[in-house]
Protein backbone atom coordinates (compact mmCIF):
# COMPACT_ATOMS: atom_id res chain seq x y z
CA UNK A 1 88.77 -180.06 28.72
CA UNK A 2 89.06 -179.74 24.78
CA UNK A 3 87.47 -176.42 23.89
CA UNK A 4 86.91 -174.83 19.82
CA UNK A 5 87.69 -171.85 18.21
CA UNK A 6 84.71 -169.87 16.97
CA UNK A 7 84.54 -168.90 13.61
CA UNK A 8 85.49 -165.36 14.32
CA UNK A 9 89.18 -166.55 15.77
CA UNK A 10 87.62 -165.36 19.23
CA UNK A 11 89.15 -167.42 22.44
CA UNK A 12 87.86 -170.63 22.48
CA UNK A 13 84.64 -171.45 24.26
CA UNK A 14 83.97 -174.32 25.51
CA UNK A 15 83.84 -177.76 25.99
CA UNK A 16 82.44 -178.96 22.99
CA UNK A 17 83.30 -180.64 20.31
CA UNK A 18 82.16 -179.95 16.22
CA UNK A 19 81.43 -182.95 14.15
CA UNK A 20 81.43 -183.76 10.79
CA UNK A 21 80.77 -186.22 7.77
CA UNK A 22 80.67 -186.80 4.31
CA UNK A 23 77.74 -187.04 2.21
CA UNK A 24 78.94 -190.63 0.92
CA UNK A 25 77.95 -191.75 4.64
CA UNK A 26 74.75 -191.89 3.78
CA UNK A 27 74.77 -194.79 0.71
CA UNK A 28 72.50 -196.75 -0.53
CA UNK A 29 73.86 -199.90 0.22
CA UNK A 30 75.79 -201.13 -3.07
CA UNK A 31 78.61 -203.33 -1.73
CA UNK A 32 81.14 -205.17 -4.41
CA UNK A 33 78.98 -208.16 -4.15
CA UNK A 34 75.49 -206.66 -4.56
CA UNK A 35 73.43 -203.58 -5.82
CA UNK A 36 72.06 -200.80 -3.99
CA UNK A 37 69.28 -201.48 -1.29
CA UNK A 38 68.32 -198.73 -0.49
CA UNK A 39 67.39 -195.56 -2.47
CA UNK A 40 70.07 -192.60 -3.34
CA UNK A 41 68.84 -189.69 -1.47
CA UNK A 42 69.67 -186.30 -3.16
CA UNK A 43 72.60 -183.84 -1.94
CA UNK A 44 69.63 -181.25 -1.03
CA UNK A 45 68.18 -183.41 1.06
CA UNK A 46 71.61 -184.83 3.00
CA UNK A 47 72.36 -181.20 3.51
CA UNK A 48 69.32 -181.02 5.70
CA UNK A 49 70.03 -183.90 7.59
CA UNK A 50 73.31 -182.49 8.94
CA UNK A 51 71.88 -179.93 11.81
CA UNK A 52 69.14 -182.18 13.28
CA UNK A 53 72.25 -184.84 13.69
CA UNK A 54 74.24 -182.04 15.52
CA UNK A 55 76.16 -181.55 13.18
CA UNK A 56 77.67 -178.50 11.42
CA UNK A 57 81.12 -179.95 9.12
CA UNK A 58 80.53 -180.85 5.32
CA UNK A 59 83.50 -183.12 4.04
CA UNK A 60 83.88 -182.81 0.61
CA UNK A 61 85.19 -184.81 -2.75
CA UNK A 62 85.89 -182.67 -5.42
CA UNK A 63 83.10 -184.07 -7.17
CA UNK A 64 80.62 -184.03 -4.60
CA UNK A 65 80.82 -180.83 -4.67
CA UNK A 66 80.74 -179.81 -8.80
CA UNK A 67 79.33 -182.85 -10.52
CA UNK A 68 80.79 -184.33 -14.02
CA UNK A 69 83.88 -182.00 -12.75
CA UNK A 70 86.00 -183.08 -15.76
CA UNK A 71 83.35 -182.24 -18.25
CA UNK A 72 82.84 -178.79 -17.44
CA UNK A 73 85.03 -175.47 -17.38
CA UNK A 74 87.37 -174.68 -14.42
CA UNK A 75 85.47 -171.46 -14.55
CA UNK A 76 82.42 -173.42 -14.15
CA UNK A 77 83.29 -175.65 -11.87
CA UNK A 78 84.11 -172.61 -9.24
CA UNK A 79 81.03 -170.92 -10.10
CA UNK A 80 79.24 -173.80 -9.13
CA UNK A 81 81.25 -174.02 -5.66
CA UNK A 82 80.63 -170.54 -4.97
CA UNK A 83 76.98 -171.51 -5.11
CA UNK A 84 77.06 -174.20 -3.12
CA UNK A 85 79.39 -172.23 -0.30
CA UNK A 86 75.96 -169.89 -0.07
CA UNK A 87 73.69 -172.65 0.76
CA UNK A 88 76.16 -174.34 3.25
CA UNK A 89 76.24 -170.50 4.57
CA UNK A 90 72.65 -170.22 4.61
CA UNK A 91 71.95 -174.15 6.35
CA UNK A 92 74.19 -173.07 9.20
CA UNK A 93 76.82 -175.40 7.64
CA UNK A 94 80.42 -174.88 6.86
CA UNK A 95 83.04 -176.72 4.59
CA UNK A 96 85.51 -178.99 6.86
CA UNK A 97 87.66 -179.97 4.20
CA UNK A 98 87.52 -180.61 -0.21
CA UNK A 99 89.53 -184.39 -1.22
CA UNK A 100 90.41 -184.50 -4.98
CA UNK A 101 88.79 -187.93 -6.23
CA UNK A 102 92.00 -188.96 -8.07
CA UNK A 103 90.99 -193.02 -7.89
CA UNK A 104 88.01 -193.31 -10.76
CA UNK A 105 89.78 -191.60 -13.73
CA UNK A 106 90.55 -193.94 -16.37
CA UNK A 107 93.72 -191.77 -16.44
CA UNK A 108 94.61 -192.62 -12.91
CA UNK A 109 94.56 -196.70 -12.84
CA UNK A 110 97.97 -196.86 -12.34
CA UNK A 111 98.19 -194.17 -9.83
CA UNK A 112 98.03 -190.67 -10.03
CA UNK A 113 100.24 -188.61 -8.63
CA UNK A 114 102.60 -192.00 -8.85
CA UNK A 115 101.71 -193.07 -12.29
CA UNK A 116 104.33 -194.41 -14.73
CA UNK A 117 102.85 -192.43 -17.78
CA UNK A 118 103.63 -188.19 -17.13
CA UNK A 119 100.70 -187.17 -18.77
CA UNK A 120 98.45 -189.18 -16.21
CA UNK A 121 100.34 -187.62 -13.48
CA UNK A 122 99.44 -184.09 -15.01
CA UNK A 123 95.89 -184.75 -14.92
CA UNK A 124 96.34 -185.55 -11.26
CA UNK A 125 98.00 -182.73 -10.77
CA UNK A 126 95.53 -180.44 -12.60
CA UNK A 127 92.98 -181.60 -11.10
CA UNK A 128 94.19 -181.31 -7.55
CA UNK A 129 94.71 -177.23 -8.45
CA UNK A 130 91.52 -177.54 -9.52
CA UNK A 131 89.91 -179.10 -5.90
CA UNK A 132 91.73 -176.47 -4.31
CA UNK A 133 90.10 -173.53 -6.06
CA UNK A 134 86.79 -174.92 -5.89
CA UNK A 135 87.74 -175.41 -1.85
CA UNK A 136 88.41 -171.58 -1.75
CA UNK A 137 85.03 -170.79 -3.15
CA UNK A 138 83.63 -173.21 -1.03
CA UNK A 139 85.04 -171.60 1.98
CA UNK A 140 87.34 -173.66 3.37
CA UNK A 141 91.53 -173.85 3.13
CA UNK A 142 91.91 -177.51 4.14
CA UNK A 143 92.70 -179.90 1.14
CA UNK A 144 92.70 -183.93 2.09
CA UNK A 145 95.06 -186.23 -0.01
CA UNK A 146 93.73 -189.88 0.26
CA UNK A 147 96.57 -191.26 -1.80
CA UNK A 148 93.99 -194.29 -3.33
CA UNK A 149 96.30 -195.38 -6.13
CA UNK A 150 99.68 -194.28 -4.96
CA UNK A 151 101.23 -197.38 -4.50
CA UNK A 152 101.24 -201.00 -6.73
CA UNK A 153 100.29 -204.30 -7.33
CA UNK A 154 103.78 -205.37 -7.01
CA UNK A 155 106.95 -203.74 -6.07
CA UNK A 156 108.72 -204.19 -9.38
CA UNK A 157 105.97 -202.33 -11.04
CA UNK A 158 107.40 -198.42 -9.96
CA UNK A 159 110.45 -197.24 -8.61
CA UNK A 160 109.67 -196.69 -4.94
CA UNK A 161 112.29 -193.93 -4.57
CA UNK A 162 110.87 -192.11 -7.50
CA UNK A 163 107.44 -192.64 -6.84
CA UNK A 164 107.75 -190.41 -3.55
CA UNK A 165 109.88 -187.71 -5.43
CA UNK A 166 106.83 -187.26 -7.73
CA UNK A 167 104.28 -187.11 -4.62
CA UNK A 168 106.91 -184.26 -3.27
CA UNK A 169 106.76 -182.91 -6.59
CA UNK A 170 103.05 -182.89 -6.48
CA UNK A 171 102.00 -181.62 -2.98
CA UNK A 172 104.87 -178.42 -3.87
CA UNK A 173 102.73 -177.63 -6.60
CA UNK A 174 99.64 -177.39 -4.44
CA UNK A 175 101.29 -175.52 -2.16
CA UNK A 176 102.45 -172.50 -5.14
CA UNK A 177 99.02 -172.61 -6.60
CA UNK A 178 97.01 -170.50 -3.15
CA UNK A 179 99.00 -169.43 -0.58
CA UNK A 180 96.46 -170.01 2.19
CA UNK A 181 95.86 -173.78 1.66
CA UNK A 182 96.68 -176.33 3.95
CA UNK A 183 97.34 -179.85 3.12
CA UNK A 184 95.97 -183.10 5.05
CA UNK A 185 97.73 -186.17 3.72
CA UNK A 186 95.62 -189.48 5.02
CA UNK A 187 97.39 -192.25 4.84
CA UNK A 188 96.47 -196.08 4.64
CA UNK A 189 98.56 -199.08 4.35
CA UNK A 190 96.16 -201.02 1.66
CA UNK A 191 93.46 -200.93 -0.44
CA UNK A 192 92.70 -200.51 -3.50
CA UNK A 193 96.31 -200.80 -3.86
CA UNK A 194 98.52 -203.38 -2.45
CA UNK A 195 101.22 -201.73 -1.43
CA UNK A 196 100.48 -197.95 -0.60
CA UNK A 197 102.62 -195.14 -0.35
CA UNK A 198 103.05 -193.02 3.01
CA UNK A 199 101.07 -195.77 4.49
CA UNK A 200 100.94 -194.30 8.54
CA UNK A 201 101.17 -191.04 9.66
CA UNK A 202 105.15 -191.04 10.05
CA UNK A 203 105.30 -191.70 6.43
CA UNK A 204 103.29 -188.48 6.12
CA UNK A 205 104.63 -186.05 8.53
CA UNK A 206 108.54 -187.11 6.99
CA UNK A 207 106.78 -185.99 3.45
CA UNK A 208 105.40 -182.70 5.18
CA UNK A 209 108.58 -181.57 6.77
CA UNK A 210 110.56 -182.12 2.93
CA UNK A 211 108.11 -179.75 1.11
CA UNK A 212 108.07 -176.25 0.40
CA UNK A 213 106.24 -175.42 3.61
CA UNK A 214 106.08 -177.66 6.00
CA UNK A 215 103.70 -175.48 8.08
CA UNK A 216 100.99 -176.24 5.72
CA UNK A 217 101.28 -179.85 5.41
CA UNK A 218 99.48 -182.22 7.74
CA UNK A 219 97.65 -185.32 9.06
CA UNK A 220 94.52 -186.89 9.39
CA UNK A 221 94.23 -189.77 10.81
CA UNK A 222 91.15 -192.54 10.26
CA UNK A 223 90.97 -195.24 13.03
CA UNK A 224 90.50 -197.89 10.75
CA UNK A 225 93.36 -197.28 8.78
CA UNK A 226 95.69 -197.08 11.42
CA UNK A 227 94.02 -200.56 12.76
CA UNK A 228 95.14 -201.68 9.23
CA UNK A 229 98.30 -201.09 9.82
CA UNK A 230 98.53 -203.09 12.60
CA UNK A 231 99.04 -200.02 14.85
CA UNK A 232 97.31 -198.25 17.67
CA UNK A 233 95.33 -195.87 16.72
CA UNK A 234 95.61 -193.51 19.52
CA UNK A 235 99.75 -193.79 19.59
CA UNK A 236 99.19 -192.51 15.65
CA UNK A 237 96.93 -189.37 17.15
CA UNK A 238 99.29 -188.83 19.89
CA UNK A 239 101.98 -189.05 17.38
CA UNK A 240 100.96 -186.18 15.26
CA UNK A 241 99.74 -184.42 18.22
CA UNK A 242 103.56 -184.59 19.32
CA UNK A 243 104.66 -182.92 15.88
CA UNK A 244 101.37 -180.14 16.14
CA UNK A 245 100.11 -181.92 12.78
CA UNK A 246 97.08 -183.65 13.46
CA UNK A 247 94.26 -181.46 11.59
CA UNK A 248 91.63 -183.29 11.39
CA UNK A 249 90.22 -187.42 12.52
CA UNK A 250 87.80 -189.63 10.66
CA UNK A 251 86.59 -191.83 13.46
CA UNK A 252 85.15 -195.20 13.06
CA UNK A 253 86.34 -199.10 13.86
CA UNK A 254 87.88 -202.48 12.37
CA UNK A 255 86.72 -205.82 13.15
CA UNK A 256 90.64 -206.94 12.50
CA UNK A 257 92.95 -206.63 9.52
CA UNK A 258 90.60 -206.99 6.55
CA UNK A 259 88.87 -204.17 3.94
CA UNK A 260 88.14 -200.98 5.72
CA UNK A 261 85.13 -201.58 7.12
CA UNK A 262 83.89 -198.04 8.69
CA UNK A 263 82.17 -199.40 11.80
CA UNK A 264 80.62 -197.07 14.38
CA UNK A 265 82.74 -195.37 16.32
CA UNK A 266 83.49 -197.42 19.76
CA UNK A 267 81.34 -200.54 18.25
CA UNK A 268 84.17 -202.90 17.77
CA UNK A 269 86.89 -201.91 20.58
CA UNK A 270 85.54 -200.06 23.72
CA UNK A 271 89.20 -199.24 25.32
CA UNK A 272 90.86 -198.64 21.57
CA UNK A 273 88.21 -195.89 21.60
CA UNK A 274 88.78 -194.46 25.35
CA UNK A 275 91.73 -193.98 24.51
CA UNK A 276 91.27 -192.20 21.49
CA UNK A 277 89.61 -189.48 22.92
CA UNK A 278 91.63 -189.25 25.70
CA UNK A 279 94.50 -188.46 23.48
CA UNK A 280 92.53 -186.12 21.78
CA UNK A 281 90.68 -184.63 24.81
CA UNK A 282 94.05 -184.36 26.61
CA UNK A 283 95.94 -182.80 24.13
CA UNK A 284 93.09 -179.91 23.43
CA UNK A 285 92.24 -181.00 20.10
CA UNK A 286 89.28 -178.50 18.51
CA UNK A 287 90.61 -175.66 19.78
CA UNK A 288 91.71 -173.98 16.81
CA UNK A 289 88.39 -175.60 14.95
CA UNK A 290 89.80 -178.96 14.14
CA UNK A 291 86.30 -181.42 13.37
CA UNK A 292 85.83 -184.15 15.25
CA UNK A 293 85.10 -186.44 11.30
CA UNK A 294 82.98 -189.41 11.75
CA UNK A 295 83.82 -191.79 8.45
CA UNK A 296 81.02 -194.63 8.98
CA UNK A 297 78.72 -196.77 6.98
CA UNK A 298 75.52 -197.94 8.05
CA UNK A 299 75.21 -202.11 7.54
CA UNK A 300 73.47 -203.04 4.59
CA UNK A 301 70.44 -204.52 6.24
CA UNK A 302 69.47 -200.92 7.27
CA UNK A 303 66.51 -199.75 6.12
CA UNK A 304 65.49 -196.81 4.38
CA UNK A 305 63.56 -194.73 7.08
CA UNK A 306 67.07 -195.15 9.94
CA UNK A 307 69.82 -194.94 7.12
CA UNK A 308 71.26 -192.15 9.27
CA UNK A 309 71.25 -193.82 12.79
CA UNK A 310 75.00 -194.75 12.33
CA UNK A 311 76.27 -190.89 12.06
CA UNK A 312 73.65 -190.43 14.94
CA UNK A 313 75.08 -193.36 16.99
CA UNK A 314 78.76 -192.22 16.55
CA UNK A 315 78.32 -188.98 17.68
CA UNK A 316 76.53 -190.34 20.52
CA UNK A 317 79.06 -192.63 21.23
CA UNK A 318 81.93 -190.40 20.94
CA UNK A 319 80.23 -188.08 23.66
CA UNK A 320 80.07 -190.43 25.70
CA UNK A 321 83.41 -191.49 25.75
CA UNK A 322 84.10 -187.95 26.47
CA UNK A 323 82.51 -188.49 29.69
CA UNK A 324 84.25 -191.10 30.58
CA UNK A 325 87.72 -189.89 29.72
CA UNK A 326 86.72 -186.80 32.05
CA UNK A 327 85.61 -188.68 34.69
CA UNK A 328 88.59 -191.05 35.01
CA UNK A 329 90.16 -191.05 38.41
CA UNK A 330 92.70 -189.69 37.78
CA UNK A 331 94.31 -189.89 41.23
CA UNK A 332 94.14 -193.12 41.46
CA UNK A 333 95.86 -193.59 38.14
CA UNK A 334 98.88 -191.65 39.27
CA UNK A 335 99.26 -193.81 42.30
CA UNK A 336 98.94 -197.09 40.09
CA UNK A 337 101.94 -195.54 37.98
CA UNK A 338 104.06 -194.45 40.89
CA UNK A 339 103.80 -197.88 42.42
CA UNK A 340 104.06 -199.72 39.47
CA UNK A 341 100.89 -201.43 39.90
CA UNK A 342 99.81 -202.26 36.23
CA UNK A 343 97.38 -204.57 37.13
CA UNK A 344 95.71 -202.45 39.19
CA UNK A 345 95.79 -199.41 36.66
CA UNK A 346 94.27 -202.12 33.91
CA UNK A 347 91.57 -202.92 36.63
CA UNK A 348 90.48 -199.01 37.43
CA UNK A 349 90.16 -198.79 33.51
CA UNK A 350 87.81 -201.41 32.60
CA UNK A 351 85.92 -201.29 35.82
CA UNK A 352 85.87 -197.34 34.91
CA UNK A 353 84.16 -198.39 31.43
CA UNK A 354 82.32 -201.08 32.72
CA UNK A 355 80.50 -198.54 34.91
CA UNK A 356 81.61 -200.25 38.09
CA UNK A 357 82.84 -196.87 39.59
C-alpha cells in the first residue's frame, strides 16, 4: 500500500495518495484551429478550485507564477513569488514543482538551451536561475525541464553531439546556482520539435548520472509522452523506479501516436492504466511526498459551468484503479506464473477489470 510523507518529514501515514495540476488545465478552449470557447477564469479563482477537487499540489510555469517575468526585475519577480507562496500557505495549498517556460521567447525559436546562437542559450540559461529562485520563494525545491525546443526540424540543422554537451552544460549550472534544488527532466519524443532531445526517460536518467550531482537530477514521466514514443508507459515508471529517479507523474492518455492529446486518465486504455498504478502502488511511490500530477484537458465542447469535471474525473479514476490494483488476486496470479499459464493470467486481469470477480 503506497503511503506519503507529511510535510513535517514524520513516518509516512497512510494510504493515500496527493494530487496535483496545473492551472493551464483549466483553458478556455483555444485549440490551433479555433479561438477560445470558453471564458479565462482568473488565477484567484483556480486557486480556489484546487481543495474542493481534493486536491492540494500547484504545478507551476515560471510565468504562471510572476507574470510579464521578462519585463520586470529579478528582485521583483521573487518578491512577487514570495507573495504568492503566502496565499498557497494560507489556501491549504503547496507548490509541487516551478517549469521555466523556455518555448515562447522570440529568443528561444531555435531552441534554448540547444540553440545555435550563444546569446539565446544565455537567456535560457538566465532565465532557468531565475525559475529556480522564484521556486525557493515559492516553497518548493523541485524544478521541471520540459525540453520544448531542444531538438530540430531536421538533423543537419545542430550538431547532435554538441547539442547534449550544452544541455549538460546547462542543467550543471542549475545545479551551482541553490544547493537544495532538484531537477525533473520530462522528456518527449515530438512536438513542437521534430526531433527532440532526451526523448524517454533513459535518455534522461543517462543525462542525470553525467552531471555534477546526479542525486539531484530526475524524472517525470507523462503517460502520453511515453505513448508517443511508442513505449509502455508503465515499463518507463518502472524504469525510473528501478534507478530511485522517478519524482514526480503527469497522468493522462493517447488515442495513438498523434499530438499530445491529454485525455483523462484511464479514458483511452483501461489495462495501460492498471498497470500504471500498479507500478506505482507497488513500488511505494508518495512516500517521500512525490504528487500523483494529473496533466489533462477538458474537450472543447465543455461548457463553462463543468470546465473542471476532467481534473475531477481523473482523480476519480485514478482511485479507482487503486482499488483495483489492491484487490487483484494476487494468489492466483502467482499460480498463473508458476505454471506458465499466460492465458489464464490475461483472463484473471480483464475479468478482474471487467468486474467479473
Amino acid at each position: 500500500m503506497a503511503r506519503i510523507a507529511n510535510k513535517q518529514g514524520d513516518k509516512p501515514v497512510g494510504g493515500k495518495y496527493r494530487f496535483s495540476f496545473g492551472p493551464w488545465n483549466i483553458s478556455e478552449g483555444a485549440d490551433p484551429f479555433g479561438p477560445p470557447v470558453r471564458k479565462p477564469v482568473a488565477f484567484a479563482r483556480k486557486l480556489k478550485v484546487y481543495r474542493k477537487l481534493g486536491f492540494t499540489g500547484v504545478q507551476f510555469h515560471d510565468d504562471d507564477a510572476v507574470p510579464d517575468l521578462d519585463r520586470i526585475s529579478a528582485k521583483a519577480a521573487v518578491a512577487q513569488a514570495a507573495k504568492l507562496g503566502r496565499i498557497l500557505k494560507s489556501e491549504g495549498l503547496e507548490p509541487e514543482f516551478v517549469a521555466p517556460r523556455l518555448w515562447e521567447s522570440p529568443r528561444t525559436i531555435d531552441g534554448a538551451y540547444t540553440s545555435n546562437d550563444p546569446a539565446c542559450r544565455r537567456y535560457a540559461i538566465e532565465r532557468s536561475l531565475l525559475a529556480i529562485d522564484i521556486a525557493a520563494a515559492l516553497g518548493t525545491k523541485n524544478i521541471v525541464l520540459w525540453l520544448a525546443r531542444e531538438g530540430t526540424y531536421i538533423r543537419e540543422a545542430k550538431n547532435a553531439r554538441l547539442a547534449h554537451d550544452h544541455l549538460l552544460t546547462a542543467i550543471n549550472r542549475m545545479l551551482a546556482h541553490h544547493p537544495d534544488i532538484r531537477i525533473m527532466i520530462e522528456p518527449k519524443p515530438n512536438e513542437p520539435m521534430d526531433h527532440a532531445y532526451l526523448p524517454t526517460i533513459g535518455h534522461a536518467i543517462a543525462i542525470a548520472y553525467l552531471s555534477d550531482d546526479p542525486s539531484r537530477v530526475g524524472g517525470l514521466i507523462e503517460t502520453a509522452h511515453a505513448k508517443l514514443a511508442g513505449l509502455d508507459p508503465s515499463d518507463e515508471m518502472a524504469f525510473a523506479l528501478f534507478h530511485k529517479k522517478l519524482w514526480s507523474v503527469h497522468l493522462n492518455d493517447q488515442n495513438g501516436l498523434k499530438f499530445d492529446e491529454d485525455r483523462n486518465f484511464g479514458a483511452v486504455n483501461l489495462r495501460e492504466a492498471f498497470n500504471q498504478v500498479r507500478v506505482l502502488d507497488e513500488a511505494g511511490y508518495g512516500w517521500n511526498g512525490e504528487y500523483v500530477g494529473l496533466d489533462v484537458k477538458t474537450f472543447r465542447t465543455q461548457k463553462q459551468e463543468k470546465e473542471t469535471a476532467h481534473l475531477a474525473n481523473s482523480k476519480r479514476f485514478f482511485e479507482l484503479m487503486v482499488h483495483k490494483v489492491r484487490t487483484f488476486d494476487r494468489k492466483a496470479e502467482s499460480q498463473c506464473i508458476k505454471a506458465r499459464d499466460y492465458e489464464g493470467l490475461e483472463r484473471l486481469v480483464i475479468e478482474h477489470l471487467l468486474g467479473a470477480d
